[in-house]
C-alpha atoms as a PDB file:
ATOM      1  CA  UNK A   1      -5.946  14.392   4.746  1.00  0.00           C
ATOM      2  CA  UNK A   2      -7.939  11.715   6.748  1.00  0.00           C
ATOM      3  CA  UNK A   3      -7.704  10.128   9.567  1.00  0.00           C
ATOM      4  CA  UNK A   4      -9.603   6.967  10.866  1.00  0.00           C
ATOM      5  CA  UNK A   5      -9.035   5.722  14.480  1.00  0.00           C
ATOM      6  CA  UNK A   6      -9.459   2.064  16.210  1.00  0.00           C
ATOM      7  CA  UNK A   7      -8.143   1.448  19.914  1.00  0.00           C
ATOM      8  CA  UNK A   8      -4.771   2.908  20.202  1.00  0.00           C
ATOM      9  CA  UNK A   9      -4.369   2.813  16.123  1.00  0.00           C
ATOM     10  CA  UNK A  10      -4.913   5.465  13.837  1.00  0.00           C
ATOM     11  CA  UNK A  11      -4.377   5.354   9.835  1.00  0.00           C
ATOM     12  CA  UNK A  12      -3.912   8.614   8.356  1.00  0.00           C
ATOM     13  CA  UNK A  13      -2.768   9.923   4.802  1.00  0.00           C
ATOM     14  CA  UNK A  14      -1.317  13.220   6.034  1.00  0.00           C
ATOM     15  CA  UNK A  15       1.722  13.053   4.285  1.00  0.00           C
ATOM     16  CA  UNK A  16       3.632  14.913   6.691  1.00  0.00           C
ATOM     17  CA  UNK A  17       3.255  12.051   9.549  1.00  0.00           C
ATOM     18  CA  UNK A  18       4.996   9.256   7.293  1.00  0.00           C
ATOM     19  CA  UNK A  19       8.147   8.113   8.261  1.00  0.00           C
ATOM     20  CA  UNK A  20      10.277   7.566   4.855  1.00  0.00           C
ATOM     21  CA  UNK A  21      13.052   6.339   6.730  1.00  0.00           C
ATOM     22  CA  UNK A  22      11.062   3.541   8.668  1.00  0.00           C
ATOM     23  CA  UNK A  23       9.307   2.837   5.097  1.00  0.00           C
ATOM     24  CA  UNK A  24      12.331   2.353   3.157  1.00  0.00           C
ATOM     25  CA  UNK A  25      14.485   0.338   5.584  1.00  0.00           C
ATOM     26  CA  UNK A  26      11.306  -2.369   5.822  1.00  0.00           C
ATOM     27  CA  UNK A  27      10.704  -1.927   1.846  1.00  0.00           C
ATOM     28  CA  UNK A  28      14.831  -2.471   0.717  1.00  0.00           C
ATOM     29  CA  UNK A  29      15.669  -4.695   3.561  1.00  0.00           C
ATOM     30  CA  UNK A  30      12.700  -6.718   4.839  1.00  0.00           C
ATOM     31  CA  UNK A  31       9.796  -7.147   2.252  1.00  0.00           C
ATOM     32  CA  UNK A  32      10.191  -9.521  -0.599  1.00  0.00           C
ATOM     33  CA  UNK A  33       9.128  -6.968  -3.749  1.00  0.00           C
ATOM     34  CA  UNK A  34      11.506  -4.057  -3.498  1.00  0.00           C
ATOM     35  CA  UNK A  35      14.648  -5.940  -1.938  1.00  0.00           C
ATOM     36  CA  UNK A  36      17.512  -2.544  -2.241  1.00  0.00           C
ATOM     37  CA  UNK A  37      14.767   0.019  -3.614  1.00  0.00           C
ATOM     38  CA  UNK A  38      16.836   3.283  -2.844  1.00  0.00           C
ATOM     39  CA  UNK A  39      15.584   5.853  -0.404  1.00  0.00           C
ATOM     40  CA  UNK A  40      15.093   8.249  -4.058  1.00  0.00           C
ATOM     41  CA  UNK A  41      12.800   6.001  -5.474  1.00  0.00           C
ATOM     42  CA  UNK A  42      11.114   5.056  -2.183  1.00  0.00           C
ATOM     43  CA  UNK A  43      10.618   9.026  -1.850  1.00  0.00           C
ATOM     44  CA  UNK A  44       9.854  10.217  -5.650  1.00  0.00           C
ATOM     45  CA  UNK A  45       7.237   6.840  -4.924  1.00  0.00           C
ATOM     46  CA  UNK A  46       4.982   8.208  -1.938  1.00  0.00           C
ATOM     47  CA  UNK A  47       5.203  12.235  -3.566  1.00  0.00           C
ATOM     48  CA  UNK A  48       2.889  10.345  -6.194  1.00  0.00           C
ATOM     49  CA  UNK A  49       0.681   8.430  -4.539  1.00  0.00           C
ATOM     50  CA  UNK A  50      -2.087   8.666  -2.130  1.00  0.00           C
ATOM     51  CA  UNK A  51      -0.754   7.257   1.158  1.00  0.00           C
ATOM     52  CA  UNK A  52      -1.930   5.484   3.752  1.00  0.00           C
ATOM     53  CA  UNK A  53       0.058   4.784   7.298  1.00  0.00           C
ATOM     54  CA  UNK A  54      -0.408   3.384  10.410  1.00  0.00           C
ATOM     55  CA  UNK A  55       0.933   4.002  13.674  1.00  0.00           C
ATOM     56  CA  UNK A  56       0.285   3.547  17.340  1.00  0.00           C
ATOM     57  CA  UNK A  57       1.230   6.728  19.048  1.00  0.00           C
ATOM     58  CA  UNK A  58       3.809   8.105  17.221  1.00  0.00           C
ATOM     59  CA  UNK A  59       5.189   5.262  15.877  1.00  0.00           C
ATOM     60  CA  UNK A  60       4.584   3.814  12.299  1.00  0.00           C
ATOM     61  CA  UNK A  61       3.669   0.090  12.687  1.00  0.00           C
ATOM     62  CA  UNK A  62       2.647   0.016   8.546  1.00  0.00           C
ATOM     63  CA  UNK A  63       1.804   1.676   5.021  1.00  0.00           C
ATOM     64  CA  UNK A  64       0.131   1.036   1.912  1.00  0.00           C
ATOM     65  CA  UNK A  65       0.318   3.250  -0.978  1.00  0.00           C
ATOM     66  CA  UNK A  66      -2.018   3.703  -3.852  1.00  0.00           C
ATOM     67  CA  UNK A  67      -1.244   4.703  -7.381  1.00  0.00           C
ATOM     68  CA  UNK A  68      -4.260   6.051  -8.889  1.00  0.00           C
ATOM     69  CA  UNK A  69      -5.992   9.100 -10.949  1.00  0.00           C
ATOM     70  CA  UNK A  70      -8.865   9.257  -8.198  1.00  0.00           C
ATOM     71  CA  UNK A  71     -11.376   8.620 -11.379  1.00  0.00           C
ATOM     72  CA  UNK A  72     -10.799   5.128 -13.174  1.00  0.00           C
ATOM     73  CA  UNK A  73      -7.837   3.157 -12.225  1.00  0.00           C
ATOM     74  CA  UNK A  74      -6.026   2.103  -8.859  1.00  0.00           C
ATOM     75  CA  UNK A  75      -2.924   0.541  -8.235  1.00  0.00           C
ATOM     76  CA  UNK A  76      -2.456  -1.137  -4.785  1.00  0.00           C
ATOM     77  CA  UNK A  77       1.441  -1.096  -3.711  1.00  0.00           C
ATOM     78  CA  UNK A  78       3.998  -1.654  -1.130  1.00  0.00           C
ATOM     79  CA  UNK A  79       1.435  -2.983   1.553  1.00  0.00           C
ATOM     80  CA  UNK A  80       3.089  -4.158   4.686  1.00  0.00           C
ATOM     81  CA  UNK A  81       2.085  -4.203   8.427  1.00  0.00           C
ATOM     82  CA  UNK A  82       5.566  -4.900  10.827  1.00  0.00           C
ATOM     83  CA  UNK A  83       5.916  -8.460  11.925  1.00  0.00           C
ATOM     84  CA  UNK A  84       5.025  -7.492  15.873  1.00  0.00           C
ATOM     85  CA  UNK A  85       2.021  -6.292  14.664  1.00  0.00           C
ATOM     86  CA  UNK A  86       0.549  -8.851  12.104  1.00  0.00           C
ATOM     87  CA  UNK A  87      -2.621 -10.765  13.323  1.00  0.00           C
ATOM     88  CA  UNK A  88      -4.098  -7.952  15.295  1.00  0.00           C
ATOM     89  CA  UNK A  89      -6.665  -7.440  12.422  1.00  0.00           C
ATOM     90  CA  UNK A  90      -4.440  -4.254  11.334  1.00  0.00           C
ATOM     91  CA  UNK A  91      -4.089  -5.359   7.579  1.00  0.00           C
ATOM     92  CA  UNK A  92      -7.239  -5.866   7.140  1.00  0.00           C
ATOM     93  CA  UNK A  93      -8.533  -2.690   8.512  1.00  0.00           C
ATOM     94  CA  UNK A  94      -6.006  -1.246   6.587  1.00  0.00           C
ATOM     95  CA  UNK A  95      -7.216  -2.424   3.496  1.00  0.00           C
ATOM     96  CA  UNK A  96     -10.822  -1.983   4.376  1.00  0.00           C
ATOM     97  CA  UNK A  97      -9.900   2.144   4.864  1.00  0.00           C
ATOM     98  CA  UNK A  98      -8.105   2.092   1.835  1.00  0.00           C
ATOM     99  CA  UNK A  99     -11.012   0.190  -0.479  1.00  0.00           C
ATOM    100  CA  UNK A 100     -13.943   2.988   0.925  1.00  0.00           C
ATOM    101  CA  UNK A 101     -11.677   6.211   0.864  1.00  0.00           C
ATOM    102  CA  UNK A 102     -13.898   8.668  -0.610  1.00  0.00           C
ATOM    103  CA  UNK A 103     -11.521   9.761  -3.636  1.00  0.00           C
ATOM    104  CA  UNK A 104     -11.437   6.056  -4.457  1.00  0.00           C
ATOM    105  CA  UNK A 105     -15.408   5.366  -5.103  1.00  0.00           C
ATOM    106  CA  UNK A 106     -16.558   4.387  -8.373  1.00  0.00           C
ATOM    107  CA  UNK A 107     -13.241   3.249  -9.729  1.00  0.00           C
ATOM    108  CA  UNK A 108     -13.328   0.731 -12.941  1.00  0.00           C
ATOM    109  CA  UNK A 109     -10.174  -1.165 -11.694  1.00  0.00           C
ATOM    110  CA  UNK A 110      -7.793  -1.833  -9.098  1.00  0.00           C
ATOM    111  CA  UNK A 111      -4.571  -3.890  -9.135  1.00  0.00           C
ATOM    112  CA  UNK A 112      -2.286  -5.336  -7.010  1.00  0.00           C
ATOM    113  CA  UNK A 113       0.609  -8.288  -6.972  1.00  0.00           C
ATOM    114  CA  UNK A 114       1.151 -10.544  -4.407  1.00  0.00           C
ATOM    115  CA  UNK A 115       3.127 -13.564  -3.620  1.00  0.00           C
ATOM    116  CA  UNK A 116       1.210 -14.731  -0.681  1.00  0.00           C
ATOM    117  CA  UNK A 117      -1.311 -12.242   0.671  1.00  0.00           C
ATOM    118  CA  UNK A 118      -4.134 -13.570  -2.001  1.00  0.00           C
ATOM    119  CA  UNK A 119      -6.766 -14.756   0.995  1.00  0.00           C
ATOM    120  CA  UNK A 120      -6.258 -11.089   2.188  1.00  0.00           C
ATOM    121  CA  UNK A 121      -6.723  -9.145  -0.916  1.00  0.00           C
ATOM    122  CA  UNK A 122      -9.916 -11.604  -1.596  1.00  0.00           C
ATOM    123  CA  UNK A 123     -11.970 -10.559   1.101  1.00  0.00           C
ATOM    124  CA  UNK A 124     -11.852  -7.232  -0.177  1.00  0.00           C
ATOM    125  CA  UNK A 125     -13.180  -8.275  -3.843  1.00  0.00           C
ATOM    126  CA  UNK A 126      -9.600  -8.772  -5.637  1.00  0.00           C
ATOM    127  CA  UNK A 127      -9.287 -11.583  -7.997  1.00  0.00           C
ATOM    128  CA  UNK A 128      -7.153 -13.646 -10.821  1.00  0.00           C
ATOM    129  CA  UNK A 129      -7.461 -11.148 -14.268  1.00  0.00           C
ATOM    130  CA  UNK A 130     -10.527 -11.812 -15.699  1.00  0.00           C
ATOM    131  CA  UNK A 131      -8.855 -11.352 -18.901  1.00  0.00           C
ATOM    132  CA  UNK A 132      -4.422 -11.946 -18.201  1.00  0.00           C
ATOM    133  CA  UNK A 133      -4.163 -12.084 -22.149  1.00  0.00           C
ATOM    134  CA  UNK A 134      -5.138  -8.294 -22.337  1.00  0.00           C
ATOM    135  CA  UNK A 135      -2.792  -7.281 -19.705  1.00  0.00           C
ATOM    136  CA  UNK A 136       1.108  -6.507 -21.069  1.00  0.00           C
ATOM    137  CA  UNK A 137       3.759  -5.628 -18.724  1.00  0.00           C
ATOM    138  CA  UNK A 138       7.600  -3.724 -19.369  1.00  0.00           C
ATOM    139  CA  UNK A 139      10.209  -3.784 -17.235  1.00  0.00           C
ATOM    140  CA  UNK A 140      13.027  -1.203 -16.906  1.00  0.00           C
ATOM    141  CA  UNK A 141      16.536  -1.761 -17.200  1.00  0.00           C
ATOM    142  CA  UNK A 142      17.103   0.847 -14.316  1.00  0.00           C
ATOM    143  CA  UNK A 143      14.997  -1.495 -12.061  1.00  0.00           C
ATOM    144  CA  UNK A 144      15.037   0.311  -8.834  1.00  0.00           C
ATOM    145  CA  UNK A 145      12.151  -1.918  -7.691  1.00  0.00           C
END
């Protein structure tokens, strides 16, 4: 577990500091991906991946989560910083933490989707697919976002 601190903000991954209920009310009922996730999915989601929150004090302000192996591949997910919060510079720190965490040096790729964050995610070396005709995708038919 790390912890990084600016001002009154700190961004941690001790998993014990998350707030799942915070997390999945802004994931199923604000954010634009997971519209309805259920609180299951939201918690079998952050058991597997490395996490990342924010807070001031004790209260979370935002999260990011990332899917990886720690060795070759990195998935970027459910990235969101509360609306009182957003243009503080917070998502972009956030991102900035996340992209030099030790455990996720020397990676061969990252990914992420995004509807409308692409300016973000490009100032932190994200891009279109170099190559979108090797990529495949499946969806599930239990689709609990």
């Amino acid at each position: 577990m790390m912890d990084w601190h600016r001002n009154d903000y700190v961004i941690s991954t001790d998993p014990e500091r998350l707030n799942l209920e915070f997390i999945h009310h802004f994931l199923a009922n604000t954010s634009y991906w997971p519209k309805g996730r259920p609180l299951t999915v939201v918690k079998r989601a952050i058991e597997n991946s490395l996490n990342f929150g924010l807070y001031k004090g004790a209260d979370q302000l935002g999260f990011a989560r990332v899917v990886t192996d720690r060795a070759t591949f990195a998935w970027l997910a459910d990235v969101f910083i509360i609306e009182d919060y957003r243009g503080k510079g917070l998502s972009k720190w956030l991102l900035e933490t996340i992209v030099s965490h030790p455990e996720l040096q020397g990676l061969r790729r990252w990914v992420l989707a995004t509807k409308d964050a692409h300016e973000l995610y490009r100032r932190f070396g994200f891009t279109q697919l170099n190559d979108p005709g090797r990529w495949m995708e499946k969806f599930g038919k239990n689709v609990g976002s």
